[in-house]
PDB file of N, CA and C in Angstrom:
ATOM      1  N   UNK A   1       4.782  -2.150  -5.786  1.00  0.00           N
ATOM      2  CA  UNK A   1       4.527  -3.428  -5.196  1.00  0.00           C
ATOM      3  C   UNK A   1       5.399  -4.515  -5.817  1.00  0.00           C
ATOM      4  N   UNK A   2       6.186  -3.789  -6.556  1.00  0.00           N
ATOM      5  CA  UNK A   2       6.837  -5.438  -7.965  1.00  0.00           C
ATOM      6  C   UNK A   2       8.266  -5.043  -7.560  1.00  0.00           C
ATOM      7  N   UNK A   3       8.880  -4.070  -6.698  1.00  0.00           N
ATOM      8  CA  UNK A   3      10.388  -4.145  -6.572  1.00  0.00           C
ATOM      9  C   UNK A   3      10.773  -4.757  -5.621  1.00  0.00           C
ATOM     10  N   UNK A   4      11.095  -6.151  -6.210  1.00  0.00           N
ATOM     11  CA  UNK A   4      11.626  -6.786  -5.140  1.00  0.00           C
ATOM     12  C   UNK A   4      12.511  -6.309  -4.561  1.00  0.00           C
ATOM     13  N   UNK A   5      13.293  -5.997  -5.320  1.00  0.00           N
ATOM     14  CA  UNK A   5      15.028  -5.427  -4.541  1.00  0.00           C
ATOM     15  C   UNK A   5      14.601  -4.572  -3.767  1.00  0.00           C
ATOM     16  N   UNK A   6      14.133  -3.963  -3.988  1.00  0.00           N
ATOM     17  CA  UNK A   6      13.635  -2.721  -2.328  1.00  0.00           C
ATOM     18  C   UNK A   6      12.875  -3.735  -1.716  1.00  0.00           C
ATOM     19  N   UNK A   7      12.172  -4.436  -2.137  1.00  0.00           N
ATOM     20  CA  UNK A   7      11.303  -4.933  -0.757  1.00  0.00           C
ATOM     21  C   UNK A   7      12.095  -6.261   0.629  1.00  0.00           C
ATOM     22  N   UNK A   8      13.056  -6.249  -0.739  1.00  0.00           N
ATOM     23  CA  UNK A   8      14.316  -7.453  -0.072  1.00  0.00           C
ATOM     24  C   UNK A   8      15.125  -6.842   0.824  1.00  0.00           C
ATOM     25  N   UNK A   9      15.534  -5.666   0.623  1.00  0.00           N
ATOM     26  CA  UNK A   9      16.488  -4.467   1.395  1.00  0.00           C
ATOM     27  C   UNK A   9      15.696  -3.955   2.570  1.00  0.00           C
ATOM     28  N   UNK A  10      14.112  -3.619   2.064  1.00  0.00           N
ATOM     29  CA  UNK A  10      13.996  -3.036   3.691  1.00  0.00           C
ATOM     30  C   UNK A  10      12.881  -4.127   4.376  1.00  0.00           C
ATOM     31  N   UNK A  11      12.681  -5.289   3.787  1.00  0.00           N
ATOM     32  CA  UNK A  11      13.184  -6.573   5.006  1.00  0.00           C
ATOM     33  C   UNK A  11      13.860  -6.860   6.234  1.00  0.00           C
ATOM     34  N   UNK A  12      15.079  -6.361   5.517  1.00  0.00           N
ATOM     35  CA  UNK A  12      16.420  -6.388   6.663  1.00  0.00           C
ATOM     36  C   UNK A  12      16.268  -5.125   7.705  1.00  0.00           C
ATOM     37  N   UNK A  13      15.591  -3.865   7.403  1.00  0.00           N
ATOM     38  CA  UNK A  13      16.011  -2.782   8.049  1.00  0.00           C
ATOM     39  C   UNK A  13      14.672  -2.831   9.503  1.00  0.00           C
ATOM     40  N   UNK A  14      15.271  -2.499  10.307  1.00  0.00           N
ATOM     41  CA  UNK A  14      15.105  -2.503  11.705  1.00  0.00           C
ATOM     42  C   UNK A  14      14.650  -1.461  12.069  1.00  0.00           C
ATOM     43  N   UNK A  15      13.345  -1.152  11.320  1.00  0.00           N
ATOM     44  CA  UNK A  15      12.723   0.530  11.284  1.00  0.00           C
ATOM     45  C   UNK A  15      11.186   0.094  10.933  1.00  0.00           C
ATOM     46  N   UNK A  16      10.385   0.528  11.255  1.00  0.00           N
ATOM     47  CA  UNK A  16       8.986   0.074  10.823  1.00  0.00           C
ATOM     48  C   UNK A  16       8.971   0.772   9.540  1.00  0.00           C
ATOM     49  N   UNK A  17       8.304  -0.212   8.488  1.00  0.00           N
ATOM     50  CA  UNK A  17       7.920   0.439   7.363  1.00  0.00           C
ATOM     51  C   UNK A  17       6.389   0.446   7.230  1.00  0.00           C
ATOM     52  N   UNK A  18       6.094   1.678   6.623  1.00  0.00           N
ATOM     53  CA  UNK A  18       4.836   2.354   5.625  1.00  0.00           C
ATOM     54  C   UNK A  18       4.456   1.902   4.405  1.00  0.00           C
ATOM     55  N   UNK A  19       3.753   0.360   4.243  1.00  0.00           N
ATOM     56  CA  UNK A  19       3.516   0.065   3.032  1.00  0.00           C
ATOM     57  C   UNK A  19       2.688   1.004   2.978  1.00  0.00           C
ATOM     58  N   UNK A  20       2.488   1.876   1.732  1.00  0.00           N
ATOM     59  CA  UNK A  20       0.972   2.247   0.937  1.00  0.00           C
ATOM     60  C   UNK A  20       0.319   1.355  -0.350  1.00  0.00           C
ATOM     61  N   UNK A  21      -0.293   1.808  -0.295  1.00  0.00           N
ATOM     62  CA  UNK A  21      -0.828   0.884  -1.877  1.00  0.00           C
ATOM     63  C   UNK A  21      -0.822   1.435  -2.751  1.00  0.00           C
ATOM     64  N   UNK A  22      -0.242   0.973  -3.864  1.00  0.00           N
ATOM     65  CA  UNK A  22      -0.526   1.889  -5.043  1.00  0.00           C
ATOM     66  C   UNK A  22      -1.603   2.080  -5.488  1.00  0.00           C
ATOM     67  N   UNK A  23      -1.856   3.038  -6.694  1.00  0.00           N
ATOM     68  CA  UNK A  23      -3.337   3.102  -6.894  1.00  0.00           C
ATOM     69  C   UNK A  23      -3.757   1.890  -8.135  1.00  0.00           C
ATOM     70  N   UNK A  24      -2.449   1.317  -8.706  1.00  0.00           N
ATOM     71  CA  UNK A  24      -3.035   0.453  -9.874  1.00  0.00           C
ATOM     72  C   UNK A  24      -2.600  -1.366  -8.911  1.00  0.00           C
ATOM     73  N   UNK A  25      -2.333  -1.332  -7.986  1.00  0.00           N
ATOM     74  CA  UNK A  25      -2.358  -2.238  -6.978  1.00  0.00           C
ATOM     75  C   UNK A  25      -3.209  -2.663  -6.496  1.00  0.00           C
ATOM     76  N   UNK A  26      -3.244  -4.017  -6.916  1.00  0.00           N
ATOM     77  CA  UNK A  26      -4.557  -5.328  -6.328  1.00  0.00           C
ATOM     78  C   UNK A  26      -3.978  -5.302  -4.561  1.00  0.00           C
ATOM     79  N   UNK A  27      -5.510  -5.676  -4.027  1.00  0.00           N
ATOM     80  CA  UNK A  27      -5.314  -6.191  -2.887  1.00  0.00           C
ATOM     81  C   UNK A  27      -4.253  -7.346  -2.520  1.00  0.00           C
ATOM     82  N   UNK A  28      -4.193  -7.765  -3.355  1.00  0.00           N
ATOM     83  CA  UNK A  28      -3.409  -9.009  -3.240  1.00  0.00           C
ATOM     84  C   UNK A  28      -2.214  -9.252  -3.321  1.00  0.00           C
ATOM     85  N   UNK A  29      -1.949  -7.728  -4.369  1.00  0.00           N
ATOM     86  CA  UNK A  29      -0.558  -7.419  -4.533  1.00  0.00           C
ATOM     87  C   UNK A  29       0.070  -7.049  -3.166  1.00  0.00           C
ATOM     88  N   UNK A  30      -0.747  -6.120  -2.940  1.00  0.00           N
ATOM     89  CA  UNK A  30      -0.030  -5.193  -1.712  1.00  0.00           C
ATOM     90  C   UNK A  30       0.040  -6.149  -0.343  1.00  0.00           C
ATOM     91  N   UNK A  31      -1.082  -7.317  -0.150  1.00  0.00           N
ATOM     92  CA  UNK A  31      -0.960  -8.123   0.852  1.00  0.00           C
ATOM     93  C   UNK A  31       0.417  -9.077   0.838  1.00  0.00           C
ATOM     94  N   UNK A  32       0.787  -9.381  -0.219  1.00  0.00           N
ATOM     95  CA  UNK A  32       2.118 -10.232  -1.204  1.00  0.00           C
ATOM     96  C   UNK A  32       3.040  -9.468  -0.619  1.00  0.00           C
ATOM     97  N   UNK A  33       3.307  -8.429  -1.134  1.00  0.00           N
ATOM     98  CA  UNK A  33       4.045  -7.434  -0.515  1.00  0.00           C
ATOM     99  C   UNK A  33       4.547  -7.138   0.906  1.00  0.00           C
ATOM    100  N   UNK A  34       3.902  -7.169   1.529  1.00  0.00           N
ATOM    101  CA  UNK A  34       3.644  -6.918   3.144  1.00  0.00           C
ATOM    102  C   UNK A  34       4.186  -8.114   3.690  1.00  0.00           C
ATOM    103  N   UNK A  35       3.946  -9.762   3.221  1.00  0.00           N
ATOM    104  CA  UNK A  35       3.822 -11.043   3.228  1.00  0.00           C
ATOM    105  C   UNK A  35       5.698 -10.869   3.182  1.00  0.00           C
ATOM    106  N   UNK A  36       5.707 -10.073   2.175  1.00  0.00           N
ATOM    107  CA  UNK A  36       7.922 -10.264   1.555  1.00  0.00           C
ATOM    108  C   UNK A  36       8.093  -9.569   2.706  1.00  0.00           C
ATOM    109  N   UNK A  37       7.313  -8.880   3.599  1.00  0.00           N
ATOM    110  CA  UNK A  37       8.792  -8.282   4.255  1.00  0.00           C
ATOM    111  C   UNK A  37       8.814  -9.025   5.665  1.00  0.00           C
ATOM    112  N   UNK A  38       7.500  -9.408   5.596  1.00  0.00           N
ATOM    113  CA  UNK A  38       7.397  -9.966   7.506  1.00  0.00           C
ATOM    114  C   UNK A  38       8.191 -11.144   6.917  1.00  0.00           C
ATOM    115  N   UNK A  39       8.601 -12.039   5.846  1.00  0.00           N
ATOM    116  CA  UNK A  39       9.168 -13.441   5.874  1.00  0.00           C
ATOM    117  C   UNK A  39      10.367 -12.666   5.875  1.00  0.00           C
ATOM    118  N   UNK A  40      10.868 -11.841   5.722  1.00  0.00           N
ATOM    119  CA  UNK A  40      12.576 -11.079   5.397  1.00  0.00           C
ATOM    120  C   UNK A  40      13.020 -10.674   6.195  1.00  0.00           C
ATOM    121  N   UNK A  41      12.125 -10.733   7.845  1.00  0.00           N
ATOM    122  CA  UNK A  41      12.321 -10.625   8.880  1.00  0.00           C
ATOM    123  C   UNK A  41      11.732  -9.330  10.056  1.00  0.00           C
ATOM    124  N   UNK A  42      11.183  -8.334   8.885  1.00  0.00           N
ATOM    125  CA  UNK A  42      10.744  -7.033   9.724  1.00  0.00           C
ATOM    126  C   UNK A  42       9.257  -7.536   9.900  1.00  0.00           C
ATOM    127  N   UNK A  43       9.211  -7.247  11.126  1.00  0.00           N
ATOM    128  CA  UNK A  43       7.690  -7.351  12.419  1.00  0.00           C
ATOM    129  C   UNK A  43       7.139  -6.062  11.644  1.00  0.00           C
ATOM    130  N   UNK A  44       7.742  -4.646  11.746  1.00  0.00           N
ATOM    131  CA  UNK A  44       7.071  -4.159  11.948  1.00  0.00           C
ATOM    132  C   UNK A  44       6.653  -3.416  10.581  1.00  0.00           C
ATOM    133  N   UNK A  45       5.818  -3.723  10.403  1.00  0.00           N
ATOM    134  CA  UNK A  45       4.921  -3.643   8.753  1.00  0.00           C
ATOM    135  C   UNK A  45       3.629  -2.497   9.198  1.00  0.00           C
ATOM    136  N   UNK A  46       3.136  -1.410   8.699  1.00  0.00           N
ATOM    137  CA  UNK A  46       1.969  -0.876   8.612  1.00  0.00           C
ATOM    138  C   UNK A  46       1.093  -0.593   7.235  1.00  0.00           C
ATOM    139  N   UNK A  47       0.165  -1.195   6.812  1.00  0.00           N
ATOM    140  CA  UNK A  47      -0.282  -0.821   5.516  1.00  0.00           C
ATOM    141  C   UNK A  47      -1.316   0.319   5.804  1.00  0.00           C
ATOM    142  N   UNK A  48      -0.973   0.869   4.721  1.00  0.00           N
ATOM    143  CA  UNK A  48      -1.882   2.470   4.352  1.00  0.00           C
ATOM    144  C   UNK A  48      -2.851   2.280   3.046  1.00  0.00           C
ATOM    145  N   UNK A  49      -3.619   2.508   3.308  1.00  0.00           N
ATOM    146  CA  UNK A  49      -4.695   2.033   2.328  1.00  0.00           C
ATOM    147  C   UNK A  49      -5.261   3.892   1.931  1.00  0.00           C
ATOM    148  N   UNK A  50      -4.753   4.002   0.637  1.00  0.00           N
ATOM    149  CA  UNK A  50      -5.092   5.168  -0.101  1.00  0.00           C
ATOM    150  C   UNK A  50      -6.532   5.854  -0.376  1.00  0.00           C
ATOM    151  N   UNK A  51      -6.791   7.117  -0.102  1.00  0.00           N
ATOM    152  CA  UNK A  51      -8.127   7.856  -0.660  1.00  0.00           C
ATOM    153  C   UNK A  51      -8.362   8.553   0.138  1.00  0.00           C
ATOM    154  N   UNK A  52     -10.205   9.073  -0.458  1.00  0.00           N
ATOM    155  CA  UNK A  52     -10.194  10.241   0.746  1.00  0.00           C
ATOM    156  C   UNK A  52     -11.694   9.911   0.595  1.00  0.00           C
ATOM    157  N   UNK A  53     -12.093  10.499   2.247  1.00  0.00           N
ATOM    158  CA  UNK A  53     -13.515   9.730   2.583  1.00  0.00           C
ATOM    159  C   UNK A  53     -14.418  11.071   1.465  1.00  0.00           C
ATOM    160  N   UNK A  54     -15.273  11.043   1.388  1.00  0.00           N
ATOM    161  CA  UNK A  54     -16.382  11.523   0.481  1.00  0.00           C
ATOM    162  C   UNK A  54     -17.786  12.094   1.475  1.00  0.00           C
ATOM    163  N   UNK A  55     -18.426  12.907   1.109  1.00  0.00           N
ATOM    164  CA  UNK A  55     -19.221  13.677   2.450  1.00  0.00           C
ATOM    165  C   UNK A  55     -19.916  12.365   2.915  1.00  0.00           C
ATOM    166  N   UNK A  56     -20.779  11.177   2.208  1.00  0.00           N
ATOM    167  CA  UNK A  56     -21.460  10.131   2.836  1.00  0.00           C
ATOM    168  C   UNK A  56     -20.348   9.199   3.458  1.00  0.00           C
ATOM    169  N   UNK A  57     -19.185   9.546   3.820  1.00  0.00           N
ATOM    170  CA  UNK A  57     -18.480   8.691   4.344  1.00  0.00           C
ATOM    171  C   UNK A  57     -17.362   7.516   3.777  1.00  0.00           C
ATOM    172  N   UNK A  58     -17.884   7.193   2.904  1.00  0.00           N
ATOM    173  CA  UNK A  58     -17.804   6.267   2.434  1.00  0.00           C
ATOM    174  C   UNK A  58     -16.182   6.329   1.440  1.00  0.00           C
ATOM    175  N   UNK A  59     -15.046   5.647   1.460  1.00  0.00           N
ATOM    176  CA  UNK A  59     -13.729   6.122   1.058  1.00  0.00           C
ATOM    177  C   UNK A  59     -13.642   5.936  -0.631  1.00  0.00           C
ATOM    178  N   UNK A  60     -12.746   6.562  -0.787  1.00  0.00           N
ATOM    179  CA  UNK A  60     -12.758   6.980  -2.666  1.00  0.00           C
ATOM    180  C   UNK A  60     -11.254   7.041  -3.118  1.00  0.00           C
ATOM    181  N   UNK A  61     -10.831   6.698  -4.230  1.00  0.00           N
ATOM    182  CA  UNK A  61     -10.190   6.561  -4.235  1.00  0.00           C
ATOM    183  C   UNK A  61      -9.766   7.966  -5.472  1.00  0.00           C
ATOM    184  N   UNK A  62      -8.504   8.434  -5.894  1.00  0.00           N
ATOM    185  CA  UNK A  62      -8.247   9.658  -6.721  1.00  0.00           C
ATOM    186  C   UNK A  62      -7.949   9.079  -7.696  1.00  0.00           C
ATOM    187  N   UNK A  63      -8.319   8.744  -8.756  1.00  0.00           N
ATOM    188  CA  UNK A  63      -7.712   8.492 -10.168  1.00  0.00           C
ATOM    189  C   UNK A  63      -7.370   9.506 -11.294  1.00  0.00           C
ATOM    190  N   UNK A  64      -6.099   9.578 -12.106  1.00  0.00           N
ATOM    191  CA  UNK A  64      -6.085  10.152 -12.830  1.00  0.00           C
ATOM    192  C   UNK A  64      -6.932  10.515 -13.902  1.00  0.00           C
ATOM    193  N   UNK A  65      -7.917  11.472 -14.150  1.00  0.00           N
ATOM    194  CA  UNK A  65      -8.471  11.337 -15.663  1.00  0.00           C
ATOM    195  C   UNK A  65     -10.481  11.205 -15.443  1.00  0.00           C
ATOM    196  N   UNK A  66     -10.289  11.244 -14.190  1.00  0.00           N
ATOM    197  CA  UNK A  66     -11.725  10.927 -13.311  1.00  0.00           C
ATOM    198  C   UNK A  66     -12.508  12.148 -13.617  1.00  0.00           C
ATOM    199  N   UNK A  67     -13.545  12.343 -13.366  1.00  0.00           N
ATOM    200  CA  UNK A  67     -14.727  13.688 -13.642  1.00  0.00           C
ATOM    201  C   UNK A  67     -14.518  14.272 -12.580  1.00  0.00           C
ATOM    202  N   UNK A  68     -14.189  13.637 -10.981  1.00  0.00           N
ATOM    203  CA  UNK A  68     -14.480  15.112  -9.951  1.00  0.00           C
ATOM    204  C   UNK A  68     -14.642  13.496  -9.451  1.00  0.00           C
ATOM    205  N   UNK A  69     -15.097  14.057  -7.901  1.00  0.00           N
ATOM    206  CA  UNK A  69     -15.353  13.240  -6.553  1.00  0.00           C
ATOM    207  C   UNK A  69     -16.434  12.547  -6.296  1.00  0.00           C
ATOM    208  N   UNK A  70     -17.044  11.373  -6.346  1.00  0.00           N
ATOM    209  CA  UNK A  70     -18.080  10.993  -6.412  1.00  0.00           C
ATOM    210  C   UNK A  70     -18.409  10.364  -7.759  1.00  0.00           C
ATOM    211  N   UNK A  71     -17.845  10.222  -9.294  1.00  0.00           N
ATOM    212  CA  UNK A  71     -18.410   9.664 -10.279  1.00  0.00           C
ATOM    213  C   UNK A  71     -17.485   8.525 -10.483  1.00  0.00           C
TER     214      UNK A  71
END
C-alpha cells in the first residue's frame, strides 16, 4: 500500500487494476491507495478485500502465527 512508484506507474496504465489489501493494511490505507490511482487517472480500480468465510459465515482473515480458524 506504501509504493508509491508502482502506484504512480499503474495510474497511467489503461488496464483495470486488482487492488488487494494487505494483511497488515488499515482500511484507510488501502482506501488512500485506491484514492492514488483514480486521481492518476485510472477509472478502473477493483478492491479485493482478503480472507476466507468461516462455517458461520462470517469472513476471517489468515494470519501468520494464529492457532487454526476461528481463534
Amino acid at each position: 500500500m506504501q509504493n508509491f512508484a508502482l502506484l504512480r506507474r499503474l495510474a497511467t496504465v489503461k488496464k483495470p487494476i486488482l487492488l488487494k489489501r494487505g494483511p497488515s493494511a488499515t482500511v484507510k490505507e488501502w482506501l488512500l491507495a485506491a484514492e492514488y490511482l483514480l486521481s492518476g487517472g485510472n477509472n478502473d480500480v477493483v478492491l479485493c478485500e482478503r480472507g476466507i468465510k468461516t462455517s458461520n459465515g462470517d469472513a476471517e482473515h489468515i494470519r501468520s502465527g494464529s492457532r487454526g480458524i476461528g481463534t
